[in-house]
C-alpha atoms as a PDB file:
ATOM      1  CA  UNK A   1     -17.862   0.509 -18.992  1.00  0.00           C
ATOM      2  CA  UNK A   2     -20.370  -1.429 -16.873  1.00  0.00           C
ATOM      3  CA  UNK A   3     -21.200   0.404 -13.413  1.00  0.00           C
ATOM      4  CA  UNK A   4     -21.365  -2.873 -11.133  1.00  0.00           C
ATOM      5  CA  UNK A   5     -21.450  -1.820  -7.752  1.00  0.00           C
ATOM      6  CA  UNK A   6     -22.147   1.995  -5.892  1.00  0.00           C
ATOM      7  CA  UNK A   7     -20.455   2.736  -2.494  1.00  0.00           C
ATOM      8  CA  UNK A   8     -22.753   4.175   0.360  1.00  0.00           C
ATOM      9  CA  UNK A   9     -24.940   6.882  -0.717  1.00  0.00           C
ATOM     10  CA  UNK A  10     -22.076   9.586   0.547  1.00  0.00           C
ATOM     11  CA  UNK A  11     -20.566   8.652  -3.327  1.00  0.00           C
ATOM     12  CA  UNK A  12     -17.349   7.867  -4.391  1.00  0.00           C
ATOM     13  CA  UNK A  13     -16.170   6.333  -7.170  1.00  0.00           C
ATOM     14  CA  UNK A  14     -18.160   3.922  -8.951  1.00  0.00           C
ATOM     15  CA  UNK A  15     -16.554   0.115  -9.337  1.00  0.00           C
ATOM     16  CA  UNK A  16     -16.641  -1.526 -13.058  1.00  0.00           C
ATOM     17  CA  UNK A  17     -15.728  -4.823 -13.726  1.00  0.00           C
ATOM     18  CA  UNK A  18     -12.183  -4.286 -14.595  1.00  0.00           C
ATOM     19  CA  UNK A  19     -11.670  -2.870 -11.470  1.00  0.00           C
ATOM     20  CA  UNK A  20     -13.674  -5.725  -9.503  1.00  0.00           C
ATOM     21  CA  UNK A  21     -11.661  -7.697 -11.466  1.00  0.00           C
ATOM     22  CA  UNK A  22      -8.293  -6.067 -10.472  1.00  0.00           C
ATOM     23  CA  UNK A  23      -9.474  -6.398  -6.723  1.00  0.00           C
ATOM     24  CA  UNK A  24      -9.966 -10.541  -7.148  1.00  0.00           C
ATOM     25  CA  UNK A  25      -6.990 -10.921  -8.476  1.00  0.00           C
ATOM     26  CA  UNK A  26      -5.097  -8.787  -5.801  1.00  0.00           C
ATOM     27  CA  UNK A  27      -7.244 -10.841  -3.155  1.00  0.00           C
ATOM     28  CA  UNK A  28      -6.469 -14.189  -4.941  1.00  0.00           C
ATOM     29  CA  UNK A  29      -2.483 -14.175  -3.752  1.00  0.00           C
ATOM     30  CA  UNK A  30      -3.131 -14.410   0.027  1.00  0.00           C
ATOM     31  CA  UNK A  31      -3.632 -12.286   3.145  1.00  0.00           C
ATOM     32  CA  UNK A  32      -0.126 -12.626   3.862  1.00  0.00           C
ATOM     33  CA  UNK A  33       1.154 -12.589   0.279  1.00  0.00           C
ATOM     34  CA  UNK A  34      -0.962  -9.544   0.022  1.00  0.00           C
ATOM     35  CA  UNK A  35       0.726  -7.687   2.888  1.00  0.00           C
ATOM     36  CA  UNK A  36       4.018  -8.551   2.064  1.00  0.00           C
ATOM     37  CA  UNK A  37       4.179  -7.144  -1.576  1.00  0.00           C
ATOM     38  CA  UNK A  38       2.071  -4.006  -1.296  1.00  0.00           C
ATOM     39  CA  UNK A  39       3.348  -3.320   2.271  1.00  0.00           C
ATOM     40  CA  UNK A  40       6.314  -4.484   2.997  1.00  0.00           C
ATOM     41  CA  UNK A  41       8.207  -4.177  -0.138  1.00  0.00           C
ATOM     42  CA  UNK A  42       5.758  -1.904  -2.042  1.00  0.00           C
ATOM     43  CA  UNK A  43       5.400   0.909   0.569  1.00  0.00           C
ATOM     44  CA  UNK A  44       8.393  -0.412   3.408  1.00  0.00           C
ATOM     45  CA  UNK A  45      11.023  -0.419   1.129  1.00  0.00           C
ATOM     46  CA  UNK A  46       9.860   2.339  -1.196  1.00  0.00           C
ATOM     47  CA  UNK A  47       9.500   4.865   1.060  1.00  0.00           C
ATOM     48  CA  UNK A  48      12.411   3.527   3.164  1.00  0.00           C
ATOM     49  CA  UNK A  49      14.570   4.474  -0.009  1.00  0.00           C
ATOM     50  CA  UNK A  50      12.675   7.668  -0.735  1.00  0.00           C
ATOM     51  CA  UNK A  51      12.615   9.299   2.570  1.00  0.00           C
ATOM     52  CA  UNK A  52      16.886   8.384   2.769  1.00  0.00           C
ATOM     53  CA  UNK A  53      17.179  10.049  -0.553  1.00  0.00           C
ATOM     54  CA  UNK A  54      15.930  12.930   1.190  1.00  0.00           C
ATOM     55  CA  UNK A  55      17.383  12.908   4.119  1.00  0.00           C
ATOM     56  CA  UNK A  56      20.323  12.891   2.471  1.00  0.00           C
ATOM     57  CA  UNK A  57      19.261  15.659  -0.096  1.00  0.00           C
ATOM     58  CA  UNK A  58      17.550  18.050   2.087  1.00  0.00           C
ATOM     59  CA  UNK A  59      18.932  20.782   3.837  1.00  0.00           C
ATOM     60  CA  UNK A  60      17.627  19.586   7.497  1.00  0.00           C
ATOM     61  CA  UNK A  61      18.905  15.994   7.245  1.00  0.00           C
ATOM     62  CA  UNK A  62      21.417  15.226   9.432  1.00  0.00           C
ATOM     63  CA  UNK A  63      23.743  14.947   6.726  1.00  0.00           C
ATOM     64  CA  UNK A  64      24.994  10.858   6.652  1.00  0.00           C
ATOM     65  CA  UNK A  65      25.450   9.491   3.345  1.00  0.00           C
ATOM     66  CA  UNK A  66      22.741   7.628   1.762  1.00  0.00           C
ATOM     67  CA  UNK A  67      23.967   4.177   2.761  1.00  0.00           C
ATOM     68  CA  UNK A  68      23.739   5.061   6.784  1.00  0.00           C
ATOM     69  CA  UNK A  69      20.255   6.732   6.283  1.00  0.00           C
ATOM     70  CA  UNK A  70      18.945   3.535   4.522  1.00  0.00           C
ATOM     71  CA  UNK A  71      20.347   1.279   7.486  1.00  0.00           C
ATOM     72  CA  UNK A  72      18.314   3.025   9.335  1.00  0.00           C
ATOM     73  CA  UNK A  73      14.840   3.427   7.522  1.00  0.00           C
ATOM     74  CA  UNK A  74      15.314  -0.043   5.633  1.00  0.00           C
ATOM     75  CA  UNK A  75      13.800  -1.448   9.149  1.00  0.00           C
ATOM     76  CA  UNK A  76      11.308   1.002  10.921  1.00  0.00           C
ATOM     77  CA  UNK A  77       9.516   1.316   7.440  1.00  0.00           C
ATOM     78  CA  UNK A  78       9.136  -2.066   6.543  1.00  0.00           C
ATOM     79  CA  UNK A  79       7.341  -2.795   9.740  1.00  0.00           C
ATOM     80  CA  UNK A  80       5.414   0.053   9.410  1.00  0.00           C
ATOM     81  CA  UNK A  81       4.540  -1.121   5.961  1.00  0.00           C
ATOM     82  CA  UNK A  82       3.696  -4.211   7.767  1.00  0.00           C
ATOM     83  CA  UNK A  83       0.584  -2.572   9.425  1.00  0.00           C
ATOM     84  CA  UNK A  84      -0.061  -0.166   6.201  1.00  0.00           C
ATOM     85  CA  UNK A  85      -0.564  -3.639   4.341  1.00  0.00           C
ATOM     86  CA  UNK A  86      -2.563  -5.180   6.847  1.00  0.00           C
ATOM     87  CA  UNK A  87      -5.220  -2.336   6.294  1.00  0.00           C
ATOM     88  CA  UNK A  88      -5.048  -1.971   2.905  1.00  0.00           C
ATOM     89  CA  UNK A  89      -5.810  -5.797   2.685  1.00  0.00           C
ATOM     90  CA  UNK A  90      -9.056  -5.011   5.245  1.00  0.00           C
ATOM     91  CA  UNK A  91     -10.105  -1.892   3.149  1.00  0.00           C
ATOM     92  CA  UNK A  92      -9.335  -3.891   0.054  1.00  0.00           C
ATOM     93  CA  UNK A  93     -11.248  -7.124   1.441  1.00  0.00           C
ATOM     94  CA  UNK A  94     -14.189  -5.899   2.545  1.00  0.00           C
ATOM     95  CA  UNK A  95     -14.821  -3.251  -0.340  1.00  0.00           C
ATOM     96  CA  UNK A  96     -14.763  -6.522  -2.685  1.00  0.00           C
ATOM     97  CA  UNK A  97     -17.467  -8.271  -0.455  1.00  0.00           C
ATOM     98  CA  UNK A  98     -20.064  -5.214  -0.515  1.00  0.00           C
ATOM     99  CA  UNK A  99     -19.283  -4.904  -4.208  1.00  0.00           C
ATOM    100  CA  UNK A 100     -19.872  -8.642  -4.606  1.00  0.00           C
ATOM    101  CA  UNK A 101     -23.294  -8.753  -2.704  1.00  0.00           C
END
């Protein structure tokens, strides 16, 4: 594997091409395209459906069925995912453009 770029001297994990790569790509779909997949449906719904499943599991839920804890979560999680993809697509973005310097 070819090292290409080095974060700030504090370290971290060194970026090879594949993984440049993998970061053009992801950038290539779209700001908006970007937020929508990875945090609206990737993390909104996700954990929308994960944190119902518990709720509905757990001991402390409050004990509706899965279908009435998923009304519920299916919107406040999405929007949250809204502003979870909007900074993943500024970490994302502006990782690439000191790699690509």
């Amino acid at each position: 594997m070819q090292t290409v770029f080095q974060p700030y001297s504090g370290g971290g994990d060194l970026l090879t091409k594949s993984k440049l790569e993998r970061m053009e790509r992801s950038l290539s779909i779209g700001k908006w395209r970007f937020i929508a997949f990875y945090g609206v449906i990737g993390w909104g719904i996700g954990t929308a459906v994960l944190f119902s499943l518990i709720q509905r599991f757990s001991p402390w839920g409050p004990g509706g069925t899965f279908l009435e804890e998923l009304r519920i979560w299916i919107v406040v999680f999405p929007v949250a995912g809204l502003f979870m993809g909007m900074f993943l697509w500024s970490h994302l973005s502006k990782r690439y453009a000191r790699a690509s310097q």
